[in-house]
N, C-alpha and C. Protein backbone atom coordinates (compact mmCIF):
# COMPACT_ATOMS: atom_id res chain seq x y z
N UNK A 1 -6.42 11.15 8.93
CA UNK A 1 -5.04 11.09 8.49
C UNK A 1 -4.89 11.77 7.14
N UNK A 2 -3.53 12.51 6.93
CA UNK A 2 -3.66 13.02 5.45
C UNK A 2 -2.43 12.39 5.12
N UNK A 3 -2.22 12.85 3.70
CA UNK A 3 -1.70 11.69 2.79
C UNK A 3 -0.56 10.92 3.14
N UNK A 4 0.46 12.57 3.87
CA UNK A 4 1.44 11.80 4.61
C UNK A 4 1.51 11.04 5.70
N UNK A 5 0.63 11.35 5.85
CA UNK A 5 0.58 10.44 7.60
C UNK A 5 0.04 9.01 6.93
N UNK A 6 -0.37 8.48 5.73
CA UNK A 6 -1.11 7.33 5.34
C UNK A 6 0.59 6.60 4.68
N UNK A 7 1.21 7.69 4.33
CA UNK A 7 2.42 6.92 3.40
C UNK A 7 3.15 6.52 4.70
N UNK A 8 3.30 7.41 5.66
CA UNK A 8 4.39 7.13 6.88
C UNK A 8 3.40 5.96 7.31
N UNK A 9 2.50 5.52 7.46
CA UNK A 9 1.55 4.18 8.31
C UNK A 9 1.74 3.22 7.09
N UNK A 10 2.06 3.14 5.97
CA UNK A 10 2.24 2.33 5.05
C UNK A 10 3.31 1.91 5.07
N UNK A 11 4.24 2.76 5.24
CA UNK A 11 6.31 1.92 5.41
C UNK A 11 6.36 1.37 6.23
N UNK A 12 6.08 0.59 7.61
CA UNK A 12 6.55 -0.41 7.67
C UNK A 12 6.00 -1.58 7.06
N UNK A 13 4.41 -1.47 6.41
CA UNK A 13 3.92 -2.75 5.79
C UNK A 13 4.64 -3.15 5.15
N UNK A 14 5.24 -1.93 4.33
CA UNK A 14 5.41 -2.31 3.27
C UNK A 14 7.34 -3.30 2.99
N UNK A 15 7.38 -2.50 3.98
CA UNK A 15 9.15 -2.43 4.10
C UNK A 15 9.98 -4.05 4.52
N UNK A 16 8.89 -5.07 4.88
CA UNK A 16 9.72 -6.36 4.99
C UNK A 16 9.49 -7.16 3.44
N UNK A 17 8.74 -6.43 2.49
CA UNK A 17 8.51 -7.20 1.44
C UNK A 17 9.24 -6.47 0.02
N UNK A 18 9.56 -5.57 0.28
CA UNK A 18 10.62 -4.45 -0.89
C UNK A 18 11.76 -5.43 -0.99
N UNK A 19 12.57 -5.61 -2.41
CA UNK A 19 13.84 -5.88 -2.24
C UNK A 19 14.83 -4.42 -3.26
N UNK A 20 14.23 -3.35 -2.93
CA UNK A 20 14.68 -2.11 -3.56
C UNK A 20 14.54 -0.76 -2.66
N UNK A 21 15.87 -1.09 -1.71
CA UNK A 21 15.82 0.06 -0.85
C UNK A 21 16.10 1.86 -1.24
N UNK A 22 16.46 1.43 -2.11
CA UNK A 22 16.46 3.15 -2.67
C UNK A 22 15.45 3.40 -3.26
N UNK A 23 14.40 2.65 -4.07
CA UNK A 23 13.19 3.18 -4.19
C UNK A 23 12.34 3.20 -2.97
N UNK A 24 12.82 2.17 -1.90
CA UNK A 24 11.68 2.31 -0.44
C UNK A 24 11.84 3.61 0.01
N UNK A 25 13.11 4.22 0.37
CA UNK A 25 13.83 5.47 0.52
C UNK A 25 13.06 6.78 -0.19
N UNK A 26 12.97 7.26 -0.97
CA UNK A 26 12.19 7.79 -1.94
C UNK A 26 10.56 7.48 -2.36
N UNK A 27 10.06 6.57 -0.95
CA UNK A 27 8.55 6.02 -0.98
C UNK A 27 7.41 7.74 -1.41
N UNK A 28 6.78 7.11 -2.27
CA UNK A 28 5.84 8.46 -2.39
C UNK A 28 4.60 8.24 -3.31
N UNK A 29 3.53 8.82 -3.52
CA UNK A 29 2.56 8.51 -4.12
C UNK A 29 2.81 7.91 -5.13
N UNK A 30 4.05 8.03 -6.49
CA UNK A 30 4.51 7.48 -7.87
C UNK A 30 5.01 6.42 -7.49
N UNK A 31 5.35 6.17 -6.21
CA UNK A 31 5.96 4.98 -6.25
C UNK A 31 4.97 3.36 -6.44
N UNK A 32 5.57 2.62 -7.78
CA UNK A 32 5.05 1.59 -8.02
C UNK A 32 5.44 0.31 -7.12
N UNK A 33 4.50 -0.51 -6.77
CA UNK A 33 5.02 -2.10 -6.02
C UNK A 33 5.79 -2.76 -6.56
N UNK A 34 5.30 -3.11 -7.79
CA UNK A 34 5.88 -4.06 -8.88
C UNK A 34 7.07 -3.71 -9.33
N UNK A 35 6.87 -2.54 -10.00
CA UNK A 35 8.39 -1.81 -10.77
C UNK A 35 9.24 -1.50 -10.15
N UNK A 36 9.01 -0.33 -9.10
CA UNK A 36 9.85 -0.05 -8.29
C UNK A 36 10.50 -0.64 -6.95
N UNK A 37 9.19 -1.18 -5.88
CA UNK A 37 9.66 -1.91 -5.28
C UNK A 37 10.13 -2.90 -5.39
N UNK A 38 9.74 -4.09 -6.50
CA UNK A 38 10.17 -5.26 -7.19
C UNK A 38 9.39 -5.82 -5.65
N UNK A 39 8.27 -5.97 -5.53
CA UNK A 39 7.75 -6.75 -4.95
C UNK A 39 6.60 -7.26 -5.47
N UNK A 40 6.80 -8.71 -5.07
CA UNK A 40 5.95 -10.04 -5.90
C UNK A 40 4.36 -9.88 -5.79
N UNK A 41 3.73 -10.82 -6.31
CA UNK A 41 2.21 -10.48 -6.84
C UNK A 41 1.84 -10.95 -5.22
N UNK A 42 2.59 -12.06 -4.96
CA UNK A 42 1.99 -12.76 -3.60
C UNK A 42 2.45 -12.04 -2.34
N UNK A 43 3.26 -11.09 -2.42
CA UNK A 43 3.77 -10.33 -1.18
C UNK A 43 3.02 -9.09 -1.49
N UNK A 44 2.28 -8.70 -2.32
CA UNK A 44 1.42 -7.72 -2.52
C UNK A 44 0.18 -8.03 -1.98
N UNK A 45 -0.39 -9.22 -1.89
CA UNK A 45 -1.50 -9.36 -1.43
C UNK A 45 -1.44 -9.97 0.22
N UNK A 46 -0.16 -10.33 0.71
CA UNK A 46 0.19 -9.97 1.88
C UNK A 46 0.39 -8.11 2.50
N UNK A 47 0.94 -7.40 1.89
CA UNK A 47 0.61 -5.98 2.26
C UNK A 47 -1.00 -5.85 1.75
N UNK A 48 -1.82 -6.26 1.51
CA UNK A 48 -3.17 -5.90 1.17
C UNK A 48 -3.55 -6.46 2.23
N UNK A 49 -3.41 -7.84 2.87
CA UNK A 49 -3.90 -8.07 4.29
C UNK A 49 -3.08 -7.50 5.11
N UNK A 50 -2.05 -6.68 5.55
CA UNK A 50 -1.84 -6.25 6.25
C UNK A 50 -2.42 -4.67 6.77
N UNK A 51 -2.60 -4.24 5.41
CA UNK A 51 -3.16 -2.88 5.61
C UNK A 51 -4.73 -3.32 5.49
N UNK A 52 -5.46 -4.17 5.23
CA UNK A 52 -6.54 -4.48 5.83
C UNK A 52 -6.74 -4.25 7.46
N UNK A 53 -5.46 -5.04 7.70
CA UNK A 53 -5.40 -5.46 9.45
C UNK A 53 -5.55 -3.91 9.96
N UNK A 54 -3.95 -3.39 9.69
CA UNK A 54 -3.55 -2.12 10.15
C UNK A 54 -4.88 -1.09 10.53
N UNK A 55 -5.61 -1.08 9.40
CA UNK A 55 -6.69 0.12 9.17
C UNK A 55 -8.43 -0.03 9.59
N UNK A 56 -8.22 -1.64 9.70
CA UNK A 56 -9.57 -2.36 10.12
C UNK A 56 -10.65 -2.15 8.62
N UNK A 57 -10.48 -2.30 7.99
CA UNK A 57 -10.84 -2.21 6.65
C UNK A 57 -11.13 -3.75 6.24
N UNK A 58 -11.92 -3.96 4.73
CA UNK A 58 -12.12 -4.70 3.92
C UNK A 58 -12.07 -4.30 2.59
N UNK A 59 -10.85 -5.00 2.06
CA UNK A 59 -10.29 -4.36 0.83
C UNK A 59 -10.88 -5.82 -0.14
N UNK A 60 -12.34 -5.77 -1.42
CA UNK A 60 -12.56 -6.12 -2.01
C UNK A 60 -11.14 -6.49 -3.33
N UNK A 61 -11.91 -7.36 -4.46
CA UNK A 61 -10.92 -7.97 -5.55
C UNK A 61 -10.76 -6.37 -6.12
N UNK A 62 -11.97 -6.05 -6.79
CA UNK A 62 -11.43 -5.00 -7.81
C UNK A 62 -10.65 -4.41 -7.27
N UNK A 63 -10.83 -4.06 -5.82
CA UNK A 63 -9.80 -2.37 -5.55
C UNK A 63 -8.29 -3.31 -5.29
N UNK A 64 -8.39 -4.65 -4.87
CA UNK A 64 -7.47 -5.06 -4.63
C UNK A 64 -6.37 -5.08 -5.87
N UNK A 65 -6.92 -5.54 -7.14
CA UNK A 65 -6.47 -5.47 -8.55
C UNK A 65 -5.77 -4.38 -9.18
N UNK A 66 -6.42 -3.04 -8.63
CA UNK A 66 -6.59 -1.70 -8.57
C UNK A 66 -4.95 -1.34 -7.65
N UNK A 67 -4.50 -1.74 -6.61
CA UNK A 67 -3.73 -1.58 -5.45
C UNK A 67 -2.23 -1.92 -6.53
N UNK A 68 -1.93 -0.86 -7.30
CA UNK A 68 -0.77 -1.42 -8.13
C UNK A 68 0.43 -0.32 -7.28
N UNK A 69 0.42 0.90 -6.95
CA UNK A 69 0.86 1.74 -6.14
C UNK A 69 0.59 2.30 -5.35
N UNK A 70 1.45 3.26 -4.40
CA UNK A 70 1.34 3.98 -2.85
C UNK A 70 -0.33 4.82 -3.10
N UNK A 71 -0.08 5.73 -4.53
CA UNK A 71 -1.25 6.72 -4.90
C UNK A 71 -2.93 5.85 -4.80
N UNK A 72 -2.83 4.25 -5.29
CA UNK A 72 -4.12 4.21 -5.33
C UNK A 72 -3.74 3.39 -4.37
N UNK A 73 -2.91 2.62 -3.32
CA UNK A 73 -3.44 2.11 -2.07
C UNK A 73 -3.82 3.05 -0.96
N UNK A 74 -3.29 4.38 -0.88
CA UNK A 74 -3.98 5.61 -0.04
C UNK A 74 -5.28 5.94 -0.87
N UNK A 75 -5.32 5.99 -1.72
CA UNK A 75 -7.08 6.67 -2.02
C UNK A 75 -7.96 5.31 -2.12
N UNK A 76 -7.95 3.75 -2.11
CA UNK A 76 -8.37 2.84 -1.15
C UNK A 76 -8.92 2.71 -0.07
N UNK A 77 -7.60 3.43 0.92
CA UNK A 77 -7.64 3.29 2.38
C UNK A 77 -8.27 4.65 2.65
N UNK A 78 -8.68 5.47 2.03
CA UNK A 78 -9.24 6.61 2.41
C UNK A 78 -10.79 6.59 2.10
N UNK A 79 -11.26 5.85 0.84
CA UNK A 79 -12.51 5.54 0.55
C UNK A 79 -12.56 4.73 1.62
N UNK A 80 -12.42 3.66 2.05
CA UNK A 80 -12.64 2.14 2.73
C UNK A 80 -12.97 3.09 4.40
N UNK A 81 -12.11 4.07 4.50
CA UNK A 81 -12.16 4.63 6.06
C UNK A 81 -13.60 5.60 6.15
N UNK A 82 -13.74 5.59 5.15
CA UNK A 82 -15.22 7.69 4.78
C UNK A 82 -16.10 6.47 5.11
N UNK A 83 -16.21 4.96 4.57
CA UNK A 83 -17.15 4.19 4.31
C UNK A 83 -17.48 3.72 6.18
N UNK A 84 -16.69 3.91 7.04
CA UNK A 84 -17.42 3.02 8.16
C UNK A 84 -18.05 4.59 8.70
């Protein structure tokens, strides 16, 4: 998958936990969880098990800590995928 195809497999995770549809709209590597999406610490680590699920992955604390936007939850899910 390349980058876009990882952001397009990421919107719907992401999209029941946003309460900022014009930044969901404009989803892209800069886009932040926290800031922009205004989504919570605990609905973040629900999209971290979901894109666990999605990708069949195991997303450790640090990278999880690490998972603050779209840019480092795709280069995550791209290390986590080279790794099986």
């Amino acid at each position: 998958m390349n980058r876009e195809e990882l952001i397009g497999a990421l919107k719907p995770i992401i999209a029941p936990y946003t309460t900022n549809d014009d930044a969901f709209g404009k989803l892209s590597e800069n886009t932040d969880f926290i800031h922009d999406l205004q989504i919570n610490s605990a609905n973040l680590v629900d999209i971290v098990l979901d894109i666990e699920e999605k990708f069949d992955i195991v997303i450790d604390n640090p990278d999880m800590e690490r998972m603050l936007n779209v840019k480092a939850a795709i280069d995550i899910i791209e290390s986590k995928l080279q790794m099986k």
